[in-house]
Protein backbone atom coordinates (compact mmCIF):
# COMPACT_ATOMS: atom_id res chain seq x y z
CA UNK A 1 -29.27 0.46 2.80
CA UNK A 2 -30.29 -3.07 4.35
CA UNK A 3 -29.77 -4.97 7.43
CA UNK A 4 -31.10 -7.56 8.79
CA UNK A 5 -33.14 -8.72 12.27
CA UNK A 6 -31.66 -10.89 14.35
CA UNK A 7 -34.54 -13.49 13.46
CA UNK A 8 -33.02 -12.85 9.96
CA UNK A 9 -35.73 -10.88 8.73
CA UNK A 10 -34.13 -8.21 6.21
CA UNK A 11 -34.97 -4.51 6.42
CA UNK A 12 -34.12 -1.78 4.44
CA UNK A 13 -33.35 1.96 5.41
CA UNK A 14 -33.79 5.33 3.28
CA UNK A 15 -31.60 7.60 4.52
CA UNK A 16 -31.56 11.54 3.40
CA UNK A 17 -29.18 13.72 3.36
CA UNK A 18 -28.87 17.69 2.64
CA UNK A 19 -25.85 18.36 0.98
CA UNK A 20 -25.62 21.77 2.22
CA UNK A 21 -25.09 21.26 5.59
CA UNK A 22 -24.27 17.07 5.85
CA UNK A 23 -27.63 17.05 8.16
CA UNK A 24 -29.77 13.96 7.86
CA UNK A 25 -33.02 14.95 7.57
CA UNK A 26 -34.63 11.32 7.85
CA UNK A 27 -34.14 7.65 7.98
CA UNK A 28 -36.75 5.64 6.68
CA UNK A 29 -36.82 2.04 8.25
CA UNK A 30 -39.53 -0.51 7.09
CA UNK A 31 -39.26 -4.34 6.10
CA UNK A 32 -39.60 -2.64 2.36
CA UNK A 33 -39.50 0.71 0.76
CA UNK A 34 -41.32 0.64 -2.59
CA UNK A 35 -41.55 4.23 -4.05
CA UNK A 36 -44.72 4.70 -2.92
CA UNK A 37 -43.44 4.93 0.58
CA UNK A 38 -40.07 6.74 -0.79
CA UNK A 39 -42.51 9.50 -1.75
CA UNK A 40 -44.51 9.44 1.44
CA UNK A 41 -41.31 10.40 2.90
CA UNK A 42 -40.38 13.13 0.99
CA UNK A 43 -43.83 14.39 0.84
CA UNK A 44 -43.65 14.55 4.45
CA UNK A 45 -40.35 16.39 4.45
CA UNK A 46 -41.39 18.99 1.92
CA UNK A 47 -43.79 19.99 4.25
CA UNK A 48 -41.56 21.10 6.89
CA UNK A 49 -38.29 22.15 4.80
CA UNK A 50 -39.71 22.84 2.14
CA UNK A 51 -39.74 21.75 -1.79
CA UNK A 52 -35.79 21.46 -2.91
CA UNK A 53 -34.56 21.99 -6.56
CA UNK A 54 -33.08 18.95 -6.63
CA UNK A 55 -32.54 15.40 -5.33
CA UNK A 56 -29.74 13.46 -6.12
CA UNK A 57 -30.13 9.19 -5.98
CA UNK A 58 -28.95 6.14 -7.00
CA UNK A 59 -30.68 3.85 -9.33
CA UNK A 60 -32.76 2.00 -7.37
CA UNK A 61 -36.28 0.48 -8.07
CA UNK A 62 -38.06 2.54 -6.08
CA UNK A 63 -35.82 5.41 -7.04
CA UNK A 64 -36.67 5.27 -11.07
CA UNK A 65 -40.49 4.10 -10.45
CA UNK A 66 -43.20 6.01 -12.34
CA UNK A 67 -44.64 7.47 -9.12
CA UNK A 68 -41.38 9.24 -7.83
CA UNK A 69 -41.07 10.71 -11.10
CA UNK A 70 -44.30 11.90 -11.44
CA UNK A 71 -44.35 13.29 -7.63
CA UNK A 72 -41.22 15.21 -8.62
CA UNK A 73 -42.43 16.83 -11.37
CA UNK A 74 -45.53 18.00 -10.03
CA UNK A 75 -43.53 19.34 -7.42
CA UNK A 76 -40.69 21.20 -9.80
CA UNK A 77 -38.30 19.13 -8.38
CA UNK A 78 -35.15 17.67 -10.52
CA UNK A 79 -34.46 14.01 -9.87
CA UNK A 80 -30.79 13.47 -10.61
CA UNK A 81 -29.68 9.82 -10.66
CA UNK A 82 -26.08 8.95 -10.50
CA UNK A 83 -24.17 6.59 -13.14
CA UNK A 84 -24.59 3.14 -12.20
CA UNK A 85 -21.17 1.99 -10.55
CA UNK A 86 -20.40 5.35 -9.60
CA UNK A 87 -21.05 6.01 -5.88
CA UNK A 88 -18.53 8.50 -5.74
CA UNK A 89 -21.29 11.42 -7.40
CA UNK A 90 -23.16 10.70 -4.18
CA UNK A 91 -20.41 10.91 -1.43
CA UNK A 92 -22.06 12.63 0.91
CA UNK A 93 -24.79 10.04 1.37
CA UNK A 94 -22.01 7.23 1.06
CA UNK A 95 -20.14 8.56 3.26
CA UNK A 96 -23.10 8.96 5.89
CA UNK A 97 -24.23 5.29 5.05
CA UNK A 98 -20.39 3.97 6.36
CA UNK A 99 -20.70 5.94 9.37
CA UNK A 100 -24.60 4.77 10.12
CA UNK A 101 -23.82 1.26 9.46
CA UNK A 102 -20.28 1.13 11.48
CA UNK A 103 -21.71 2.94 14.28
CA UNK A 104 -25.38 1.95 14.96
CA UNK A 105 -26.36 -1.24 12.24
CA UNK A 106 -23.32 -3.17 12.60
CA UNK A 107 -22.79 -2.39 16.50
CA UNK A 108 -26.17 -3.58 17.60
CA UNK A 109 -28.49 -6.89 17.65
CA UNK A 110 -31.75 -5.79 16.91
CA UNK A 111 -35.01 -7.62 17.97
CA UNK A 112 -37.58 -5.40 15.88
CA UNK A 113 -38.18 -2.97 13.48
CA UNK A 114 -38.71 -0.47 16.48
CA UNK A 115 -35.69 -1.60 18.56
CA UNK A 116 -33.57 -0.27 15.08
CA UNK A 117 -35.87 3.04 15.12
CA UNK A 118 -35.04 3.91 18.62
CA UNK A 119 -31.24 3.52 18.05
CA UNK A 120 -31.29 5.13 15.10
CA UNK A 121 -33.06 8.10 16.34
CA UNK A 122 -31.16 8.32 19.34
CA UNK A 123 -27.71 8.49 17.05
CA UNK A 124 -29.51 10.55 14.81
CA UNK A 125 -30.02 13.28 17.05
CA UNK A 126 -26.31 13.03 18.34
CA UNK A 127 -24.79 12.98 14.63
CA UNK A 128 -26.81 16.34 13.95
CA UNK A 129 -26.71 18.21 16.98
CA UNK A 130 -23.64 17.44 18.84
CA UNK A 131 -21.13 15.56 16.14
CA UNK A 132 -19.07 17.81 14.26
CA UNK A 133 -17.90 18.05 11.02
CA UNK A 134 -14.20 18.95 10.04
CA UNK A 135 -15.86 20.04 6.56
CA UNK A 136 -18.56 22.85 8.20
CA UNK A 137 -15.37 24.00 10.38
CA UNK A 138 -15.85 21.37 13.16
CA UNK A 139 -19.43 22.56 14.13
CA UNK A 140 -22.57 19.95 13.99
CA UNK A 141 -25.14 19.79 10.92
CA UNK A 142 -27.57 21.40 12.95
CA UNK A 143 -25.69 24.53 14.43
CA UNK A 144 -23.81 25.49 11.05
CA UNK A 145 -27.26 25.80 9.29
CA UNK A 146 -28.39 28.07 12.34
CA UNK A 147 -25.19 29.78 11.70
CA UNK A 148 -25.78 30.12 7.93
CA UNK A 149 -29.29 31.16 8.30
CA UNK A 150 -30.26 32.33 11.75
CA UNK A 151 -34.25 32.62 10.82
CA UNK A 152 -34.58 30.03 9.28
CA UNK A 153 -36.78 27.38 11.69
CA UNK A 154 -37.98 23.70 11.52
């Protein structure tokens, strides 16, 4: 996603979600996100969930660059990219985008790159803890995949 600053100053937002559950495991915010920094990120998430099977995107730059590809295959990982013009194989994440952009990005002014990580981490923590969800039988992200799998940590 993008936004801008109020200065004007666009930034852009990575925003992952498990499909499983609807949980977001991270938002990414930075004045860019080249795929270099798209695989930071899910370096850094592999480490504490743990390498997934698959990931599904859309067919952005940073999202068919050389390095995510190769990152994914030396992980095992499938990278599955949906049709151009078809946001629909990716509802989940769409429909997490609408609520993250009605409810924090287009609610708020924002000074700084750090003023739109606070919010965001703030609602964040809300959406996965305390929100729920009428599809995981109106229980939060968090809580149904504590329900699912009670030993299962991060």
């Amino acid at each position: 996603m993008s936004d801008a600053l109020w200065s004007g100053r666009r930034f852009r937002t990575l925003n992952v979600i498990d499909d499983f559950n609807r949980e977001c495991l991270r938002i990414e915010i930075d004045a860019s996100l080249p795929a270099a920094r798209v695989v930071r990120a899910l370096e850094e998430l592999t480490e504490v969930r743990g390498v997934p099977q698959c990931i599904r995107l859309d067919n952005g730059l940073e999202f068919i660059a050389q390095a995510l590809k190769q990152w994914a295959q030396d992980k095992g990982i499938a990278l599955n990219h949906i049709q151009p013009g078809k946001p629909t194989q990716n509802a989940y994440v769409e429909r997490f985008n609408r609520t993250y952009r009605t409810e924090v990005l287009d609610c708020y002014v924002f000074e700084s790159l750090q003023e739109v990580r606070s919010m965001t981490e703030d609602w964040l923590h809300c959406y996965n803890h305390h929100r729920p969800h009428e599809s995981l039988g109106r229980i939060p992200p968090v809580a149904y995949r504590v329900k699912r799998f009670p030993n299962l940590y991060f």
